[in-house]
N, C-alpha and C. Protein backbone atom coordinates (compact mmCIF):
# COMPACT_ATOMS: atom_id res chain seq x y z
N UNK A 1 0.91 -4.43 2.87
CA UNK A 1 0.14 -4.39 1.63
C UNK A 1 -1.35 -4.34 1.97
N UNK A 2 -2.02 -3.35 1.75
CA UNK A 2 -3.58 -3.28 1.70
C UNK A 2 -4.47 -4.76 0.90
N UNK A 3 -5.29 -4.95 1.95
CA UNK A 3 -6.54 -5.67 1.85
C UNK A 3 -7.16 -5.48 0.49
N UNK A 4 -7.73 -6.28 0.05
CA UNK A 4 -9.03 -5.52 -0.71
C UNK A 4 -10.45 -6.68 -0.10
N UNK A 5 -11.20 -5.72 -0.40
CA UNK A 5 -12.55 -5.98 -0.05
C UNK A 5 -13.22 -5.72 -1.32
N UNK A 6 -14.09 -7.09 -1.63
CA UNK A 6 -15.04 -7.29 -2.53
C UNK A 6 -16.61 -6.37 -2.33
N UNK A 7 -17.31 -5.49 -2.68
CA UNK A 7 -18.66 -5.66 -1.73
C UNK A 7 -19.45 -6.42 -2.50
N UNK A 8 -20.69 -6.88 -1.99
CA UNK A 8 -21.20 -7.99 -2.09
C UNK A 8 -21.85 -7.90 -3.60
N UNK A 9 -21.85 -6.97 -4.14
CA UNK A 9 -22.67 -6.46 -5.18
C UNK A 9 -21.44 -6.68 -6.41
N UNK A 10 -20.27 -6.37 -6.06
CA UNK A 10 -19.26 -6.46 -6.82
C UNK A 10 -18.55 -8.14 -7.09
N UNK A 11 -19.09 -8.74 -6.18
CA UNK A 11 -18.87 -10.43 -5.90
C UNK A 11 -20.03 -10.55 -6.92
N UNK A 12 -20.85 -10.12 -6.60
CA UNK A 12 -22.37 -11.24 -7.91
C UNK A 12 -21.84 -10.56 -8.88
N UNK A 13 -21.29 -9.12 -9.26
CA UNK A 13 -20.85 -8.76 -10.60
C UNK A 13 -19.95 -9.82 -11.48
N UNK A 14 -19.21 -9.79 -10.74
CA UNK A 14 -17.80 -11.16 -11.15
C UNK A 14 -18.69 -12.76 -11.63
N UNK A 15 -19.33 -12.89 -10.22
CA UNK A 15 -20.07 -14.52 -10.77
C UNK A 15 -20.74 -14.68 -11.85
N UNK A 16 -21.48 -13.41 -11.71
CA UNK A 16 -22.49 -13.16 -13.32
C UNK A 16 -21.59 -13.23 -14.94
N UNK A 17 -20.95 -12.31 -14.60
CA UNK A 17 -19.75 -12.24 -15.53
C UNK A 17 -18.80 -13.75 -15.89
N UNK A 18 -18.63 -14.59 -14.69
CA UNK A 18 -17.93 -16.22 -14.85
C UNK A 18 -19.19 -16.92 -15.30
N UNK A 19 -20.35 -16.86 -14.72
CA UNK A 19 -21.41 -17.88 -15.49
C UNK A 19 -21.81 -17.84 -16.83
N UNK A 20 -22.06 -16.20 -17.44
CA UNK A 20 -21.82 -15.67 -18.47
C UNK A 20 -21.05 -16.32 -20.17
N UNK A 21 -19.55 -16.46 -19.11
CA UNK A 21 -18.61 -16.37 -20.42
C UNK A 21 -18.24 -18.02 -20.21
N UNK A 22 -18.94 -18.50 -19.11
CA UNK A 22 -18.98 -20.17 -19.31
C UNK A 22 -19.82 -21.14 -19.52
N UNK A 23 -20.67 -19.94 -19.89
CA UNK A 23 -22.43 -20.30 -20.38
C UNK A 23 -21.66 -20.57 -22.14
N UNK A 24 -21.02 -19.54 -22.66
CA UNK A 24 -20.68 -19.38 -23.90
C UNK A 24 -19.40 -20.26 -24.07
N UNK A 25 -18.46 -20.70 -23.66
CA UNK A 25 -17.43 -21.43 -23.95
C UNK A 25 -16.70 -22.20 -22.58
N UNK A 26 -16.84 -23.12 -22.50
CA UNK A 26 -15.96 -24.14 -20.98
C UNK A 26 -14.83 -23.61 -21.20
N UNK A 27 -14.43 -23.43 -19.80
CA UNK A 27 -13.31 -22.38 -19.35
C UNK A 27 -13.44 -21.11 -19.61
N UNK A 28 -13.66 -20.19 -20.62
CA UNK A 28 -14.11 -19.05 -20.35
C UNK A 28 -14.19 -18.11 -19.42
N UNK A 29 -15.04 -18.87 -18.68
CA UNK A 29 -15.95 -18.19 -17.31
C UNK A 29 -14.61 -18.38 -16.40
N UNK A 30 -13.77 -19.46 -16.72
CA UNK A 30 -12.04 -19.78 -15.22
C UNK A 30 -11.60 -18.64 -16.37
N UNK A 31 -11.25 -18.36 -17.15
CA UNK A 31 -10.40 -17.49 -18.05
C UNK A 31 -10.64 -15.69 -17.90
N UNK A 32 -12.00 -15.68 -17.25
CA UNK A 32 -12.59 -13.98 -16.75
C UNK A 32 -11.88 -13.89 -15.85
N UNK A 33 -12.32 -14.73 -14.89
CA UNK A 33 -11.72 -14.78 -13.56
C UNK A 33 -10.50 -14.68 -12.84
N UNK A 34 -9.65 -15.32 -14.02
CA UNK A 34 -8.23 -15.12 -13.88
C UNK A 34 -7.51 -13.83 -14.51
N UNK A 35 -8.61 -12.89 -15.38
CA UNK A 35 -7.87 -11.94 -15.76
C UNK A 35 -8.61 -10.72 -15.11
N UNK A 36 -9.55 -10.97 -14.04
CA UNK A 36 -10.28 -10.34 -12.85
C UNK A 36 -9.32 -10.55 -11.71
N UNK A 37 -8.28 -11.27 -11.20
CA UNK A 37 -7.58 -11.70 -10.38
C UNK A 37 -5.84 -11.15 -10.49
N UNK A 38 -6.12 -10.82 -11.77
CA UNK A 38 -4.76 -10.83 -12.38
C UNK A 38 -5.09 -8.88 -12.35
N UNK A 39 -5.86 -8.44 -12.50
CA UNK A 39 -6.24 -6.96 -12.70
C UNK A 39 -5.99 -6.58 -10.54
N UNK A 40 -6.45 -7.26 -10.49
CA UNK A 40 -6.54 -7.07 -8.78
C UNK A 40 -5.07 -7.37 -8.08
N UNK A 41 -4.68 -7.65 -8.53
CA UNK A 41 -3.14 -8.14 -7.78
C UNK A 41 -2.40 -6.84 -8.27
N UNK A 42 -2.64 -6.19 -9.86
CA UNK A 42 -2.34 -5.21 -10.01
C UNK A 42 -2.75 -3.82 -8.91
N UNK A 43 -3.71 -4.02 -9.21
CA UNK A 43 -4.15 -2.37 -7.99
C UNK A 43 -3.90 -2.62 -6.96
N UNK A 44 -3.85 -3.63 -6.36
CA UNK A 44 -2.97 -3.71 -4.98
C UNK A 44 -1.48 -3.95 -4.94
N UNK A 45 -0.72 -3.62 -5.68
CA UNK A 45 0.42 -3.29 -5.87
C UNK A 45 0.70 -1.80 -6.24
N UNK A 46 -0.52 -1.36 -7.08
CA UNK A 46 -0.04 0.20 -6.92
C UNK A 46 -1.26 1.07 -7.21
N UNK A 47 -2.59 1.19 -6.45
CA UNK A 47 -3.65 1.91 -6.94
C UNK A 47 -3.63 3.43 -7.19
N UNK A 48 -2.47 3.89 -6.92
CA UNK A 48 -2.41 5.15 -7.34
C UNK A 48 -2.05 4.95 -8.63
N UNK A 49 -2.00 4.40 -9.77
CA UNK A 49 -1.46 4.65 -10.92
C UNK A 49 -2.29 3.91 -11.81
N UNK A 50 -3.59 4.09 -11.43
CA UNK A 50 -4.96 4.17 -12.23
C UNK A 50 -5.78 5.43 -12.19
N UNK A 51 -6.55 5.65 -13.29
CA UNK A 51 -6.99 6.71 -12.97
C UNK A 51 -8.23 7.05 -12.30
N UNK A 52 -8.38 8.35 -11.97
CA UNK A 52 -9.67 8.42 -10.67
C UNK A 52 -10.96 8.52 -12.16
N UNK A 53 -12.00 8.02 -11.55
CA UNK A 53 -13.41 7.87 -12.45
C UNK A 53 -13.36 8.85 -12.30
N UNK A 54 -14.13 9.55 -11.30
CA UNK A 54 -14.66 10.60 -10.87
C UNK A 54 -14.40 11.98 -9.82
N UNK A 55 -14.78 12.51 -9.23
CA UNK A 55 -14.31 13.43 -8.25
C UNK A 55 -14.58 12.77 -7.13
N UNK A 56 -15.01 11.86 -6.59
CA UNK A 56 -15.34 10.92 -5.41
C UNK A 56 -14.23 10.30 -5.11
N UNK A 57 -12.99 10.12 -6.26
CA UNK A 57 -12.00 9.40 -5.43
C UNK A 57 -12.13 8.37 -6.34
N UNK A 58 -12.69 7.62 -7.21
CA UNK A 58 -12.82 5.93 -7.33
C UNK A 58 -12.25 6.01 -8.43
N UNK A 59 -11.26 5.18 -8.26
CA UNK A 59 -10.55 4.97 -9.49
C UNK A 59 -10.63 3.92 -10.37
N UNK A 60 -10.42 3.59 -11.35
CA UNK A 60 -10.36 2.25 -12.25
C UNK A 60 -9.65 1.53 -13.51
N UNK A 61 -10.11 0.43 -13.51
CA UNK A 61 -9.23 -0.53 -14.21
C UNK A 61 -9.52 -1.13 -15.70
N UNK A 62 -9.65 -0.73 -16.61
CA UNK A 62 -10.86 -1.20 -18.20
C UNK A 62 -9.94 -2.90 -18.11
N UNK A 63 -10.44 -3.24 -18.04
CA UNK A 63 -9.85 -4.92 -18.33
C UNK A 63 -9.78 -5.22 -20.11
N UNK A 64 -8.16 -5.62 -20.63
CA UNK A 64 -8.41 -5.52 -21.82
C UNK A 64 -8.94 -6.55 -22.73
N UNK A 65 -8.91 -8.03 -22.15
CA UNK A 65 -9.57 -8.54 -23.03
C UNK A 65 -11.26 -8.90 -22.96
N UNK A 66 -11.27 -8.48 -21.62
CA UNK A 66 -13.40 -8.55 -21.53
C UNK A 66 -13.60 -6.87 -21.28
N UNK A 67 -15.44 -6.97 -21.81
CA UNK A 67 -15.71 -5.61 -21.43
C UNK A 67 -15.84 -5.44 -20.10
N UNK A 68 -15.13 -4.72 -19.35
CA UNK A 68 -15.63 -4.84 -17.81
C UNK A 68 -14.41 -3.93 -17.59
N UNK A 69 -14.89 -3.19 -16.49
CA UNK A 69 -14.05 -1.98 -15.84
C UNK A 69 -13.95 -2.07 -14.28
N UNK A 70 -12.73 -2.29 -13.62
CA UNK A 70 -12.90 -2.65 -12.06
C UNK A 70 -13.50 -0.94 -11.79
N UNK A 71 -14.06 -0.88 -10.45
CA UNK A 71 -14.44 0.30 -9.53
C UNK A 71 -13.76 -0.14 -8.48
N UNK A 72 -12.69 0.88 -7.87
CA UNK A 72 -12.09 0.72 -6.74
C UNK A 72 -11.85 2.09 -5.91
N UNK A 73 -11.37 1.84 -4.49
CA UNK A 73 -11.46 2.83 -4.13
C UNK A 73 -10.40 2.13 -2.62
N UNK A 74 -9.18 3.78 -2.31
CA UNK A 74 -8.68 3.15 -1.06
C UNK A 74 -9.72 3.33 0.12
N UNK A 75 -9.99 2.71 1.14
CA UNK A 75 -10.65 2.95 2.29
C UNK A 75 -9.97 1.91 3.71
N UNK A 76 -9.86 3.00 4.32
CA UNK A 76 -9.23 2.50 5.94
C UNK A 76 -8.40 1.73 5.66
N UNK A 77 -7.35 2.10 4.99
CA UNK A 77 -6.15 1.23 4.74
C UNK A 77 -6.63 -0.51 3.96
N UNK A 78 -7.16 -0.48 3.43
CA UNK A 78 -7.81 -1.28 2.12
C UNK A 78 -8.24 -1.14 0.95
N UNK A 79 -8.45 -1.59 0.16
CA UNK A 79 -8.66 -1.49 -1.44
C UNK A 79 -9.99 -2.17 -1.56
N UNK A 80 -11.12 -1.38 -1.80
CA UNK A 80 -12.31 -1.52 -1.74
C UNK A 80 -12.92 -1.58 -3.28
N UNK A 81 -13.49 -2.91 -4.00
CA UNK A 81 -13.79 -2.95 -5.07
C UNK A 81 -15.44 -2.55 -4.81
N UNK A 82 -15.99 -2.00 -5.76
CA UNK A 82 -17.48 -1.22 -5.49
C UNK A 82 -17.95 -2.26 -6.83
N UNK A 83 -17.55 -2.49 -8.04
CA UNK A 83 -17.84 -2.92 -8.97
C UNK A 83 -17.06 -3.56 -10.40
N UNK A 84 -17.25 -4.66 -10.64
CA UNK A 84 -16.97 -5.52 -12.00
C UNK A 84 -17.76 -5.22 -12.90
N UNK A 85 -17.48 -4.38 -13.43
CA UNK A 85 -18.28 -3.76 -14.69
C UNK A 85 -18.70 -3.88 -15.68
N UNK A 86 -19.53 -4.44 -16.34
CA UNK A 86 -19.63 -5.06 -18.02
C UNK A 86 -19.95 -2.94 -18.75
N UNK A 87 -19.46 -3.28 -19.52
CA UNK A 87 -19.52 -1.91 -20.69
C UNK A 87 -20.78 -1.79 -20.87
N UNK A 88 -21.50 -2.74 -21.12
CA UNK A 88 -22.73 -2.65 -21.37
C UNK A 88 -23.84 -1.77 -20.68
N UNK A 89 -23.57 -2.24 -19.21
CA UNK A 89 -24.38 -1.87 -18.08
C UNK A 89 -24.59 -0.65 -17.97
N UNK A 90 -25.90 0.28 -17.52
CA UNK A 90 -26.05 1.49 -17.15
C UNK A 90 -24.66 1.84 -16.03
N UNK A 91 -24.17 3.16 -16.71
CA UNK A 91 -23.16 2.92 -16.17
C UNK A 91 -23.14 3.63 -14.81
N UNK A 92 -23.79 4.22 -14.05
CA UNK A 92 -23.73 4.57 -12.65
C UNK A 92 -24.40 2.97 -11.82
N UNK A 93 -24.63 2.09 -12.96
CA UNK A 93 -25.83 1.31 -11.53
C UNK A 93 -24.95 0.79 -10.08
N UNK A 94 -23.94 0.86 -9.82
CA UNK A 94 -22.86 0.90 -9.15
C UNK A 94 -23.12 1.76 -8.10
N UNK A 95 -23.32 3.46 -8.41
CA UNK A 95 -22.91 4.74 -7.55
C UNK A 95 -23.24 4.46 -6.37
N UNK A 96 -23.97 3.83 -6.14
CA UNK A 96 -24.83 3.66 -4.61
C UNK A 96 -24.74 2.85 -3.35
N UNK A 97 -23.58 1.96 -4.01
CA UNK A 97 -22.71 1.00 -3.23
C UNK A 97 -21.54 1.60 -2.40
N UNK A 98 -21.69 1.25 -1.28
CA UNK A 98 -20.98 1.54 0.24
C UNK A 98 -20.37 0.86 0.57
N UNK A 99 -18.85 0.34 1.14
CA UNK A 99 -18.41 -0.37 2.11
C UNK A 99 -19.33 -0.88 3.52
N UNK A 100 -19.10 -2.31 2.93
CA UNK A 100 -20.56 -2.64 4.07
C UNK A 100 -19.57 -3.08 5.50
């Protein structure tokens, strides 16, 4: 079963997103997280059966009960998350992130 790798940009996406929704309601912010965890166990069970964003390959995940869209991508036999997405956000601010 493939790895996944967080990149570091996609880790503060998530924390921002848990401080966020636990800024607004206790537990909340454990309640993102677990349906950020619960989205990820998915694509590493079968990332081909999401669809590709773009022509680059990166595929993704709309999470249904928060706004937020995983960015993933296979690389060297791993599952490489690029970004935790709020809907909100300019939506390329992501594009520029690399497997570090």
């Amino acid at each position: 079963m493939s790895r996944i790798i967080f990149h570091s940009g996609a880790e503060a996406d998530l924390r921002a997103g848990v401080n966020y929704y636990e800024k607004e309601r206790a537990g909340l912010g454990r309640e993102f997280r677990q349906a950020v965890e619960a989205a990820v166990w998915r694509i590493r069970q079968d990332p081909h059966m999401f669809p590709r964003h773009d022509e680059t390959g990166i595929r993704k995940f709309v999470l249904r009960r928060f706004p937020f869209t995983i960015f993933f991508t296979e690389f060297h036999k791993n599952i490489w998350i690029a970004a935790v997405a709020h809907h909100k956000r300019h939506p390329d601010f992501w594009k520029n992130r690399r497997p570090e």
